[in-house]
C-alpha atoms as a PDB file:
ATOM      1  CA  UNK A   1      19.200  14.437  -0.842  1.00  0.00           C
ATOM      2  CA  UNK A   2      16.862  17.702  -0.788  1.00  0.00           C
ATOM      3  CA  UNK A   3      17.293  20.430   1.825  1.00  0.00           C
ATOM      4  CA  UNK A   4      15.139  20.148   5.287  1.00  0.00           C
ATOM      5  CA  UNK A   5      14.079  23.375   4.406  1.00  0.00           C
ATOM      6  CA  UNK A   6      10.961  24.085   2.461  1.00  0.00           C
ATOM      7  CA  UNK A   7       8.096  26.894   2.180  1.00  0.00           C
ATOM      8  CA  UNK A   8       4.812  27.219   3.652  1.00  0.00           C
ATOM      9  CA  UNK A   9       3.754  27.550   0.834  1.00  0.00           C
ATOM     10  CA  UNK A  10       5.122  24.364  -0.457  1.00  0.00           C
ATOM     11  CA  UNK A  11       3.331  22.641   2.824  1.00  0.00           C
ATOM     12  CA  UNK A  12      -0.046  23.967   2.589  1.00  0.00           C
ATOM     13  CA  UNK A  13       0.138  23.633  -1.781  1.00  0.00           C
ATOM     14  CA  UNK A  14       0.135  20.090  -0.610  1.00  0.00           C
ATOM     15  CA  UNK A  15      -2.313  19.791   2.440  1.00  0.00           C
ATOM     16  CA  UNK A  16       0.199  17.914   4.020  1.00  0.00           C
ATOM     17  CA  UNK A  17      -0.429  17.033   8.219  1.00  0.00           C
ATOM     18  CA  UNK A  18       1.740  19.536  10.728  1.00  0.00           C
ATOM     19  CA  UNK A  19       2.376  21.827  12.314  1.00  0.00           C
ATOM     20  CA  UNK A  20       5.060  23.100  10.525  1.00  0.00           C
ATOM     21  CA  UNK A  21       8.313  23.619  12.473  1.00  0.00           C
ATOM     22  CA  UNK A  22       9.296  27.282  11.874  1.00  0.00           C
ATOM     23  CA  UNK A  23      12.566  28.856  11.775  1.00  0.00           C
ATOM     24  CA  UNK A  24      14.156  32.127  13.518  1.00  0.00           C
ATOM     25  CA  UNK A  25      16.603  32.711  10.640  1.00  0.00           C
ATOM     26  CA  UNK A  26      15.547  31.451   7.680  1.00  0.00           C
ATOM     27  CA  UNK A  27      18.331  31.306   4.835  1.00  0.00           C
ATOM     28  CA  UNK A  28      15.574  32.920   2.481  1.00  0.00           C
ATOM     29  CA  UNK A  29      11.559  33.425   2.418  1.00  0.00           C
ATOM     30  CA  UNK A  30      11.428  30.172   0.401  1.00  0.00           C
ATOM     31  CA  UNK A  31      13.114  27.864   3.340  1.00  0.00           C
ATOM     32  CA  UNK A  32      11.010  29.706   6.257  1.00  0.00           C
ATOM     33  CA  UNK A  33       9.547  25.785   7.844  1.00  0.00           C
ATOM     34  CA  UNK A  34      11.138  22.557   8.386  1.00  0.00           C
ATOM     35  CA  UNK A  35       9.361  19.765   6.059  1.00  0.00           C
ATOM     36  CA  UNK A  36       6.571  17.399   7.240  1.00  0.00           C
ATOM     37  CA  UNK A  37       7.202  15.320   4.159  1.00  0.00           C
ATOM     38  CA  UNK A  38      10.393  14.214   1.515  1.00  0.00           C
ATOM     39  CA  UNK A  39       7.532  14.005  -1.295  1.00  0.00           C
ATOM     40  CA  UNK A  40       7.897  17.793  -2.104  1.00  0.00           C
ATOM     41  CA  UNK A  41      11.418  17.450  -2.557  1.00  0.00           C
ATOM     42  CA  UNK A  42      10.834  14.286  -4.047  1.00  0.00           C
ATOM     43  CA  UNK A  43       8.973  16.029  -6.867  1.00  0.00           C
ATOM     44  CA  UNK A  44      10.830  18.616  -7.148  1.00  0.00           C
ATOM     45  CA  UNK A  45      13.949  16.043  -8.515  1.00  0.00           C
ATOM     46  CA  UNK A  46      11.553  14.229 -10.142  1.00  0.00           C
ATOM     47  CA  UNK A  47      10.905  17.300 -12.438  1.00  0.00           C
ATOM     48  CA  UNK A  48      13.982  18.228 -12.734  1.00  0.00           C
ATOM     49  CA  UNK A  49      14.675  14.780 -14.577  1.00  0.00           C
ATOM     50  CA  UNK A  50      12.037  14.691 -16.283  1.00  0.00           C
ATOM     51  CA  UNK A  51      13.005  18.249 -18.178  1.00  0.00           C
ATOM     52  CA  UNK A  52      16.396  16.503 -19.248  1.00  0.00           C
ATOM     53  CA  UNK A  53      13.856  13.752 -21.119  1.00  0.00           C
ATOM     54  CA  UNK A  54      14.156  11.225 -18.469  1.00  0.00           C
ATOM     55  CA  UNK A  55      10.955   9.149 -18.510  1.00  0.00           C
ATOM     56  CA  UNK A  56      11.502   6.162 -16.366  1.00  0.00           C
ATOM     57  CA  UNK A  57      12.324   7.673 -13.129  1.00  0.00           C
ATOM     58  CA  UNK A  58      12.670   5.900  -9.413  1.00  0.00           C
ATOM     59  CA  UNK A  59      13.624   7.944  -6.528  1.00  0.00           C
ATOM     60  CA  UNK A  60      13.844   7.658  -3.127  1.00  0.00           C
ATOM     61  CA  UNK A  61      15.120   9.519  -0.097  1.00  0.00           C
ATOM     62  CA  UNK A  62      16.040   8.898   3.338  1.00  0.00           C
ATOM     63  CA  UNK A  63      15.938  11.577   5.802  1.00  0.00           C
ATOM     64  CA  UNK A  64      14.427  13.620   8.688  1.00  0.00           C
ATOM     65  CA  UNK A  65      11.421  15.783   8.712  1.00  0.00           C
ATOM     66  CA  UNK A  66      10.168  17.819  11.692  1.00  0.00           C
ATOM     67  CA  UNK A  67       6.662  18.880  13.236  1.00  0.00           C
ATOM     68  CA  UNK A  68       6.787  21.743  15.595  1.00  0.00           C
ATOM     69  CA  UNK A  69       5.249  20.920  19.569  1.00  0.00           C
ATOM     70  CA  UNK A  70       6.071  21.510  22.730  1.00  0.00           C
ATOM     71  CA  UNK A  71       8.782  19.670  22.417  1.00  0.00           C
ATOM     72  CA  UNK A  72       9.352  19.549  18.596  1.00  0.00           C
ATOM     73  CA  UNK A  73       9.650  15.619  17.419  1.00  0.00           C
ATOM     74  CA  UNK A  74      11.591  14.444  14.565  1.00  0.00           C
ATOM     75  CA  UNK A  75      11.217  11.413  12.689  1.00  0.00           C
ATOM     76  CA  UNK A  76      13.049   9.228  10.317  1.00  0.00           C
ATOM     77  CA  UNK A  77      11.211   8.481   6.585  1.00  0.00           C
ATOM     78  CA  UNK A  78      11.637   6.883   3.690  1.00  0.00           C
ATOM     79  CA  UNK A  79       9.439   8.032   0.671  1.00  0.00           C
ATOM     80  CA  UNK A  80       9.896   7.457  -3.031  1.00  0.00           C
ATOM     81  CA  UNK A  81       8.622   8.905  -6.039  1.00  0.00           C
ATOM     82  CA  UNK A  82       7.897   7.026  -9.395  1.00  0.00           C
ATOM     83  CA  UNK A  83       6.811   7.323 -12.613  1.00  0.00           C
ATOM     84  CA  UNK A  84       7.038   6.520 -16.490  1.00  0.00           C
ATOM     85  CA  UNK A  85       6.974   3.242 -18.077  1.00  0.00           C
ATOM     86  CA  UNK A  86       6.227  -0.502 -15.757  1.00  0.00           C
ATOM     87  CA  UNK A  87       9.560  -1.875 -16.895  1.00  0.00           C
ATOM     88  CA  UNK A  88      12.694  -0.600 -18.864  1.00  0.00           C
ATOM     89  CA  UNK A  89      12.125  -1.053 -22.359  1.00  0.00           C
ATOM     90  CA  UNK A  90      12.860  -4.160 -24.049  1.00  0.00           C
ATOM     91  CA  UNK A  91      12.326  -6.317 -26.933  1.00  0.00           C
ATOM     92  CA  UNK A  92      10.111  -9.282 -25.675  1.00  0.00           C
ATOM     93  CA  UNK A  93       7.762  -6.823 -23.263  1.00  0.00           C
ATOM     94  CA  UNK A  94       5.246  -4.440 -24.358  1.00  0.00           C
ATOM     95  CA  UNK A  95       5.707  -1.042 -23.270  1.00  0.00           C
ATOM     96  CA  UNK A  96       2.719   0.298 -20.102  1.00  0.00           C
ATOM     97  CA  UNK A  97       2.616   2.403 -17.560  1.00  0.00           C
ATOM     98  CA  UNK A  98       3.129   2.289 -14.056  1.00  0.00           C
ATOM     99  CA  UNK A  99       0.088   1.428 -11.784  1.00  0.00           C
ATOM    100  CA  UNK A 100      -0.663   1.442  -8.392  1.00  0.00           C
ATOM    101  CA  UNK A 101      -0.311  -2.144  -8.156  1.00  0.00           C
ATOM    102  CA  UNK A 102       3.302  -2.266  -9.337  1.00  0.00           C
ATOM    103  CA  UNK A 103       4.552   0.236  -6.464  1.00  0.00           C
ATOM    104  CA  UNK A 104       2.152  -1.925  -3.966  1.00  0.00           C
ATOM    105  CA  UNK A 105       4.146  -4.939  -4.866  1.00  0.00           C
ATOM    106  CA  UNK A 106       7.486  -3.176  -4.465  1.00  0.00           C
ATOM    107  CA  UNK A 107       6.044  -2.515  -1.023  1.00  0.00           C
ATOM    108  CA  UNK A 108       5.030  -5.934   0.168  1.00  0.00           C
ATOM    109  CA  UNK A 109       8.531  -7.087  -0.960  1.00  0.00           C
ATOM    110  CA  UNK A 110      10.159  -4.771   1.389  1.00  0.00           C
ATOM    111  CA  UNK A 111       8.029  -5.556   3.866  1.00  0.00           C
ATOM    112  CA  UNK A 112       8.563  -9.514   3.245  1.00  0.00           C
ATOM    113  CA  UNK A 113      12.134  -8.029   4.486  1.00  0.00           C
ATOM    114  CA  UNK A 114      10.974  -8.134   8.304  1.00  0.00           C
ATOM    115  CA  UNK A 115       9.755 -11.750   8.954  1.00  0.00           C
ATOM    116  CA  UNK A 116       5.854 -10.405   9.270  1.00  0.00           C
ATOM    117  CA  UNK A 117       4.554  -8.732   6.315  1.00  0.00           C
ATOM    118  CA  UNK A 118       1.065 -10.491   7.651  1.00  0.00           C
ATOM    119  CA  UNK A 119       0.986  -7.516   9.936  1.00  0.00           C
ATOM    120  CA  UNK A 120       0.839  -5.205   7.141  1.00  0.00           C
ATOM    121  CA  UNK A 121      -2.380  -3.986   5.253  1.00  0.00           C
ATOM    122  CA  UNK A 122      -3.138  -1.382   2.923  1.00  0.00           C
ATOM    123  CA  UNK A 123      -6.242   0.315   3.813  1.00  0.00           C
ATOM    124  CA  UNK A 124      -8.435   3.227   2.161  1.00  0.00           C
ATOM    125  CA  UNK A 125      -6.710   6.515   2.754  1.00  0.00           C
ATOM    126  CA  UNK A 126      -8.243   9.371   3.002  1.00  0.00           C
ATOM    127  CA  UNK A 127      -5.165  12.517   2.041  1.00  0.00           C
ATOM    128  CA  UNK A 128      -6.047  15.361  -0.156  1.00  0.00           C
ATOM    129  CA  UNK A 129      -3.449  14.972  -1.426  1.00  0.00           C
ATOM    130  CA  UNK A 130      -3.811  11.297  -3.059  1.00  0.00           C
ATOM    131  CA  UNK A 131      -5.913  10.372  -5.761  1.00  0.00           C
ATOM    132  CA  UNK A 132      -8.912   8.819  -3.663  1.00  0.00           C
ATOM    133  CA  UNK A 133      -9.490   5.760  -6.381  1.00  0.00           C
ATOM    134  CA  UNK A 134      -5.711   4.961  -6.391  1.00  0.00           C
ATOM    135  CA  UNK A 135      -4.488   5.823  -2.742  1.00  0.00           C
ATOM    136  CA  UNK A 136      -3.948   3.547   0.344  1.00  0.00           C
ATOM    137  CA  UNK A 137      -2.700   4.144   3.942  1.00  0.00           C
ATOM    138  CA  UNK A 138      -0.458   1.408   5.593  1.00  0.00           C
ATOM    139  CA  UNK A 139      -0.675  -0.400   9.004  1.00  0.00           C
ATOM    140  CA  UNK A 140       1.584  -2.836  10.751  1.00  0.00           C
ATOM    141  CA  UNK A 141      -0.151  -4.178  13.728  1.00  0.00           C
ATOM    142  CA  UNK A 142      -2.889  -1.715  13.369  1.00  0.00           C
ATOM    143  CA  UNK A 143      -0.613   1.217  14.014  1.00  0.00           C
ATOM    144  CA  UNK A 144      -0.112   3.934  10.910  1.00  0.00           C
ATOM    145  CA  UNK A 145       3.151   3.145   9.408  1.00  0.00           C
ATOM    146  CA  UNK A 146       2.626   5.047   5.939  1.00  0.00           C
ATOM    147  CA  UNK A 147       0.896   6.088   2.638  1.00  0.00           C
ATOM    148  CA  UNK A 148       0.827   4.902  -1.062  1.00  0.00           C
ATOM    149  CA  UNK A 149      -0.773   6.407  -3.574  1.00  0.00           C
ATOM    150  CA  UNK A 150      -0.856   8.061  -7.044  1.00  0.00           C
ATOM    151  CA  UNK A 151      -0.868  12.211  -6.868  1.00  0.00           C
ATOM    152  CA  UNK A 152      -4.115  13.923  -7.137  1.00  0.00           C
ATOM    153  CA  UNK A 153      -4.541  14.807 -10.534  1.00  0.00           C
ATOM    154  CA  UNK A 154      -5.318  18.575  -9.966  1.00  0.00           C
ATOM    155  CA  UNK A 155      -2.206  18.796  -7.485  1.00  0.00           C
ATOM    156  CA  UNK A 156      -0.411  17.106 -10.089  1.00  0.00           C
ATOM    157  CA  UNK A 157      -1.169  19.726 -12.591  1.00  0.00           C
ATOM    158  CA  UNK A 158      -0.266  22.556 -10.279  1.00  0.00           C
ATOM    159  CA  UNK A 159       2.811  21.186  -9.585  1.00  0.00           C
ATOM    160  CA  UNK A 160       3.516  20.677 -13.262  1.00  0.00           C
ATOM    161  CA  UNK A 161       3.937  16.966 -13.687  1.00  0.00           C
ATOM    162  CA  UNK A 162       2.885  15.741 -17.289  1.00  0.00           C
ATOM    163  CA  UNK A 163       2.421  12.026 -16.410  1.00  0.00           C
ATOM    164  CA  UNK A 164       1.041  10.087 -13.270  1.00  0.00           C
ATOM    165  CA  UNK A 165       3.491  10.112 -10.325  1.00  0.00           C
ATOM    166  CA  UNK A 166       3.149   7.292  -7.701  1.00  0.00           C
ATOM    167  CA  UNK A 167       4.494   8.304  -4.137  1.00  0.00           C
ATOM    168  CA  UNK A 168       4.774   6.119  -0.718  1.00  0.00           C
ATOM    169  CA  UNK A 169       6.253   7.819   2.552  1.00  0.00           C
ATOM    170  CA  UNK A 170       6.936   5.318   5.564  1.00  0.00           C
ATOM    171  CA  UNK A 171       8.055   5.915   9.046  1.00  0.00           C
ATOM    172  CA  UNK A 172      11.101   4.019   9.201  1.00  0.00           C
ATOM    173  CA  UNK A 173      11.411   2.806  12.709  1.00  0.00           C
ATOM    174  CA  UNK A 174       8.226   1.256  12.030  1.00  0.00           C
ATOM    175  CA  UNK A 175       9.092  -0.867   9.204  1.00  0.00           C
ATOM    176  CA  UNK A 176      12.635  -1.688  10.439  1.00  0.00           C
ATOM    177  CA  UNK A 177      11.583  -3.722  13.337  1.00  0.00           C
ATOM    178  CA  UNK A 178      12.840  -7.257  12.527  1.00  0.00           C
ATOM    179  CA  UNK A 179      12.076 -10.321  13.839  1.00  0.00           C
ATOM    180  CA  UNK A 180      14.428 -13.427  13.249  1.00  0.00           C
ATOM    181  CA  UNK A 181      12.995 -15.603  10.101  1.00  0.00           C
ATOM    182  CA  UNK A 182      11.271 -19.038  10.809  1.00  0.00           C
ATOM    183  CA  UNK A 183      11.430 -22.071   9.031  1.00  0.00           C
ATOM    184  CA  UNK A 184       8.462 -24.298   8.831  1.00  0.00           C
ATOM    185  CA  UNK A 185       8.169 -27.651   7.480  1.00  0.00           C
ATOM    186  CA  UNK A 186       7.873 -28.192   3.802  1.00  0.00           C
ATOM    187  CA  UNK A 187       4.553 -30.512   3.452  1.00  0.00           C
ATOM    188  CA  UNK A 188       5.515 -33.193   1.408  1.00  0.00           C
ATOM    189  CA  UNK A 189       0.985 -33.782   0.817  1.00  0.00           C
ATOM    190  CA  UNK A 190      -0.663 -31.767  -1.755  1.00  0.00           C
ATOM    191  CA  UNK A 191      -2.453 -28.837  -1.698  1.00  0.00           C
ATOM    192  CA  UNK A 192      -6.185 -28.249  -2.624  1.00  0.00           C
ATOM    193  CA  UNK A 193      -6.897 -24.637  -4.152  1.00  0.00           C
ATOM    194  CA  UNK A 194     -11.248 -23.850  -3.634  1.00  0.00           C
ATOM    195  CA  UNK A 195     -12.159 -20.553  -5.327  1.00  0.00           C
ATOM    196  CA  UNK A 196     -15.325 -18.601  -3.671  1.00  0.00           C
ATOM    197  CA  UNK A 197     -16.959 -15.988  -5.220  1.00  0.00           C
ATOM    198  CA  UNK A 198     -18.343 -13.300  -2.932  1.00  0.00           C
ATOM    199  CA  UNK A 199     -20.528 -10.165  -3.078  1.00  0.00           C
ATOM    200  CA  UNK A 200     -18.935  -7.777  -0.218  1.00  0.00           C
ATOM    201  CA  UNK A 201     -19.858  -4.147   0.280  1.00  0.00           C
ATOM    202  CA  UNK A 202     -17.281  -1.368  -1.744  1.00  0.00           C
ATOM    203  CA  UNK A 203     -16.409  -0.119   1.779  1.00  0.00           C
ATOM    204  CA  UNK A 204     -14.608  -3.748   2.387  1.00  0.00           C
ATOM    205  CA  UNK A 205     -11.064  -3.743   1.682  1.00  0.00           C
ATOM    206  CA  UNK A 206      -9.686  -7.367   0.331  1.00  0.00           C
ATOM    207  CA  UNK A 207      -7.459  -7.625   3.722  1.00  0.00           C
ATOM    208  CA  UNK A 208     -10.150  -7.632   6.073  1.00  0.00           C
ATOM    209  CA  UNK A 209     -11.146 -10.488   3.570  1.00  0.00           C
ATOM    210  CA  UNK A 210      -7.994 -12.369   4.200  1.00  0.00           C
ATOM    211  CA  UNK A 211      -7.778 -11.855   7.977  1.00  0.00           C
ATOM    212  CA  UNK A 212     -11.358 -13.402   8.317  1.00  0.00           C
ATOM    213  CA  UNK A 213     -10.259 -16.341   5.987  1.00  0.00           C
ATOM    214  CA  UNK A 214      -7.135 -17.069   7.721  1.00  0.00           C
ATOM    215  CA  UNK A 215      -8.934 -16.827  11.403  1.00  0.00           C
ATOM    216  CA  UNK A 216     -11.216 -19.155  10.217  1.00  0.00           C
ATOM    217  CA  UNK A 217      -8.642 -21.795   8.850  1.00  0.00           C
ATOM    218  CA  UNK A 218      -5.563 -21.265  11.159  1.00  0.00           C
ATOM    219  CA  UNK A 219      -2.377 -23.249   9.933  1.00  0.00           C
ATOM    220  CA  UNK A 220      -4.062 -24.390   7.155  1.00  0.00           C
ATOM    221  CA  UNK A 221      -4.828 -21.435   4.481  1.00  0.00           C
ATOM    222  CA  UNK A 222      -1.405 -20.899   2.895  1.00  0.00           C
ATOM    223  CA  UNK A 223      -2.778 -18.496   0.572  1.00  0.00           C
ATOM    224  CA  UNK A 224      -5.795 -16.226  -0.386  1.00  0.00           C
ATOM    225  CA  UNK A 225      -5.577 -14.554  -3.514  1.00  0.00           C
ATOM    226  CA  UNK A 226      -7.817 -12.169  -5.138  1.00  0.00           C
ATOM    227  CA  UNK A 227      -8.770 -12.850  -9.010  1.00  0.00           C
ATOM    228  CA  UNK A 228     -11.279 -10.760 -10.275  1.00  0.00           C
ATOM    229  CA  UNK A 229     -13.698  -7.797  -9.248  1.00  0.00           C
ATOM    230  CA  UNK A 230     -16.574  -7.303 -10.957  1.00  0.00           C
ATOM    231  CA  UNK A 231     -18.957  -4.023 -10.396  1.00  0.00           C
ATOM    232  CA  UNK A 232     -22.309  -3.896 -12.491  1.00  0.00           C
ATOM    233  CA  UNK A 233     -25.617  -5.760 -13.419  1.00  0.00           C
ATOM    234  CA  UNK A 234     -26.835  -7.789 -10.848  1.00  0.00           C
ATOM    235  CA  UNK A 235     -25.547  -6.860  -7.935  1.00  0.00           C
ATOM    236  CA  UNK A 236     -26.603  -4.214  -5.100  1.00  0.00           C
ATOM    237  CA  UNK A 237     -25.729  -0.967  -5.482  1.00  0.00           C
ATOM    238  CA  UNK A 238     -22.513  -0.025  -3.271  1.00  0.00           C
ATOM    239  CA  UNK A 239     -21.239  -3.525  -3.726  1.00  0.00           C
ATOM    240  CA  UNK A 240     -19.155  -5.577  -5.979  1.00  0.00           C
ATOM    241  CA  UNK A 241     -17.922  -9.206  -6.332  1.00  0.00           C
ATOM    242  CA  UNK A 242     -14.668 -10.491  -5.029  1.00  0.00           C
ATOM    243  CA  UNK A 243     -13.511 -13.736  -6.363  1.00  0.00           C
ATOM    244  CA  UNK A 244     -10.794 -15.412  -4.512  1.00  0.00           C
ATOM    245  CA  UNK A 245      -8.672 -18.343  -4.329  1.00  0.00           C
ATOM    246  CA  UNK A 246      -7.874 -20.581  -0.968  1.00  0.00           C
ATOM    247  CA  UNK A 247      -4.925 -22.680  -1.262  1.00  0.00           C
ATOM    248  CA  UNK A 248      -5.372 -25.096   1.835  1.00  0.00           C
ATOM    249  CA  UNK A 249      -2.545 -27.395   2.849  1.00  0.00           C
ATOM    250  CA  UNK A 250      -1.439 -29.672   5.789  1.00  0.00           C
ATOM    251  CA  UNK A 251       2.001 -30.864   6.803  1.00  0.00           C
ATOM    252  CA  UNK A 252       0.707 -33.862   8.534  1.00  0.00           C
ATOM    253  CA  UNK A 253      -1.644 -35.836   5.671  1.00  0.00           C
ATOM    254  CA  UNK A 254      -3.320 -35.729   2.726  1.00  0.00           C
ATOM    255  CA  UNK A 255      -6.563 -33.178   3.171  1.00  0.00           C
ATOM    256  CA  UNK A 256      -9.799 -35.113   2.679  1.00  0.00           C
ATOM    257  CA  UNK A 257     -13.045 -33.188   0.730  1.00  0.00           C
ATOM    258  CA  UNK A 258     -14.749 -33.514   4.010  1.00  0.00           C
ATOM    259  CA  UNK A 259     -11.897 -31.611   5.705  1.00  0.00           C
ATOM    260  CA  UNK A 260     -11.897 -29.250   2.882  1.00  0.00           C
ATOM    261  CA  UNK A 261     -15.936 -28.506   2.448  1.00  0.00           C
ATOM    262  CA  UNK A 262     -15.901 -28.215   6.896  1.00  0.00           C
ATOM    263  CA  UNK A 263     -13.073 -25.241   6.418  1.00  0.00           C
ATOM    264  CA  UNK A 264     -14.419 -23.560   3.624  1.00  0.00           C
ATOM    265  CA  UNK A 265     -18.258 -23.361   5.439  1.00  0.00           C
ATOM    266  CA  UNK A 266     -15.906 -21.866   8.833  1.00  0.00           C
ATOM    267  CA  UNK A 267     -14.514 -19.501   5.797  1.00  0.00           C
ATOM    268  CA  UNK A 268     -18.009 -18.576   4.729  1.00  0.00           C
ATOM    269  CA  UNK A 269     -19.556 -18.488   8.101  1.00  0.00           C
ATOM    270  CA  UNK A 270     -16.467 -15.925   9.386  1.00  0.00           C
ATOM    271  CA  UNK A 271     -16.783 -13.440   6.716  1.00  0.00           C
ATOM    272  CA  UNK A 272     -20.594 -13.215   6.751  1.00  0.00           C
ATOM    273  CA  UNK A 273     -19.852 -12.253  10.828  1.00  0.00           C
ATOM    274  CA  UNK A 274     -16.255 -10.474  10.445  1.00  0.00           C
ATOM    275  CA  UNK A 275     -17.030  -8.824   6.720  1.00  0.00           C
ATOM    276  CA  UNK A 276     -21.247  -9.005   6.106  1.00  0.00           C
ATOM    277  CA  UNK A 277     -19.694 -10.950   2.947  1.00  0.00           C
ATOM    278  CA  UNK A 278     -21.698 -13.455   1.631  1.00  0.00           C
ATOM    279  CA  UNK A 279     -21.513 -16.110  -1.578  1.00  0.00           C
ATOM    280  CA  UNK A 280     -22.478 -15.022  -4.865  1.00  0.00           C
ATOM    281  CA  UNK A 281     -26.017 -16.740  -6.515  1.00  0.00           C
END
């Protein structure tokens, strides 16, 4: 738990969004605001453990921060901090270091939590404050729900941090709406996996992929997952090449190659309309 409390100078060190909420009394100059954010306070623990050789470190915090208006709003957040080493160290695992992907994942786990992750997608974010390469703002429902991202490297420096620090800070009502799990049929036919390989523009983010593939099959797609990239020789500047894998599965009989060749040409036909993606030569 960190004070509410926090400098201006803390807040605009950052670039983080306000107005700042500022206070009559302060208890000294360096608590004059309430926080926008928990990641300052966040680091600042971080840090601190890090200075008594801790070098695995995962934090999180649950708490209030404040923007000033007319009148002034509070909201509940939850934000983490992480950094050091992928997994605790052990015998039969090498040793690397965190990556953006790893937090991501911890992400769509939670978010498995509330019966809809579908309506979640991470999408390029634009904060100062993020490293632009390794950074991602969060929908549900196409509403802003949060931010992911690895700190800039030059605020990472000010701040003093030795190693990359991965940070995520989600409004909470937002990702504690619940709905009641269903249960769907187990399909006792098999499934049929068809890989495409597509050259999208860099612009395209891999869930605008997905939501075109699963418009176009329905019921059907029961996963898309991406399994390569490839930027370079032979392809148009400002694009690269997705290659992805459709599993495609019914509950009610065995899918034919005529069934599967019609849904993967609906596939190619919706993200050439939805995406301007088209197959690779």
């Amino acid at each position: 738990m960190n004070f509410s409390f926090v400098a201006a100078e803390t807040l605009a060190r950052w670039g983080l969004p306000g107005p700042a909420l500022a206070l009559s009394n302060p208890l000294s100059a360096d608590l004059g605001v309430m926080r926008t954010s928990l990641l300052p306070g966040l680091i600042e623990s971080l840090l601190r453990n890090q200075a008594r050789q801790q070098e695995r470190l995962r934090l999180f915090e649950i708490g209030s921060v404040f923007f000033a208006g007319e009148p002034p709003r509070e909201a509940w957040q939850l934000a983490g901090v992480l950094s050091g080493s992928a997994h605790a160290e052990q015998w039969g695992e090498r040793k690397r270091a965190l990556d953006f992907h790893d937090v991501k994942g911890d992400l769509e786990n939670l978010f498995a939590l509330t019966g809809q992750a579908g309506e979640f997608q991470f999408l390029p974010a634009d904060a100062a404050w993020l490293h632009a390469g390794q950074s991602a703002r969060i929908e549900r429902a196409g509403q802003a729900v949060g931010v992911i991202g690895c700190l800039d490297p030059r605020l990472a420096t000010t701040l003093g941090l030795a190693a990359d620090s991965y940070v995520f800070e989600l409004d909470l009502a937002a990702i504690c709406r619940r709905d009641l799990p269903k249960t769907g049929e187990l399909s006792r036919f098999p499934s049929l996996r068809r890989d495409l390989a597509l050259v999208v523009a860099d612009a395209v983010a891999f869930a605008a992929i997905t939501t075109a593939a699963r418009a176009a099959l329905g019921d059907l797609l029961k996963e898309c997952v991406l399994f390569d990239e490839f930027r370079g020789p032979g392809l148009p500047e400002g694009t690269r090449s997705l290659a992805i894998g459709l599993i495609l599965q019914d509950t009610s009989r065995t899918l034919t190659e005529q069934d599967v060749d019609q849904g993967l040409q609906a596939v190619i036909d919706r993200l050439e309309r939805d995406t301007g993606a088209r197959l690779r030569g």
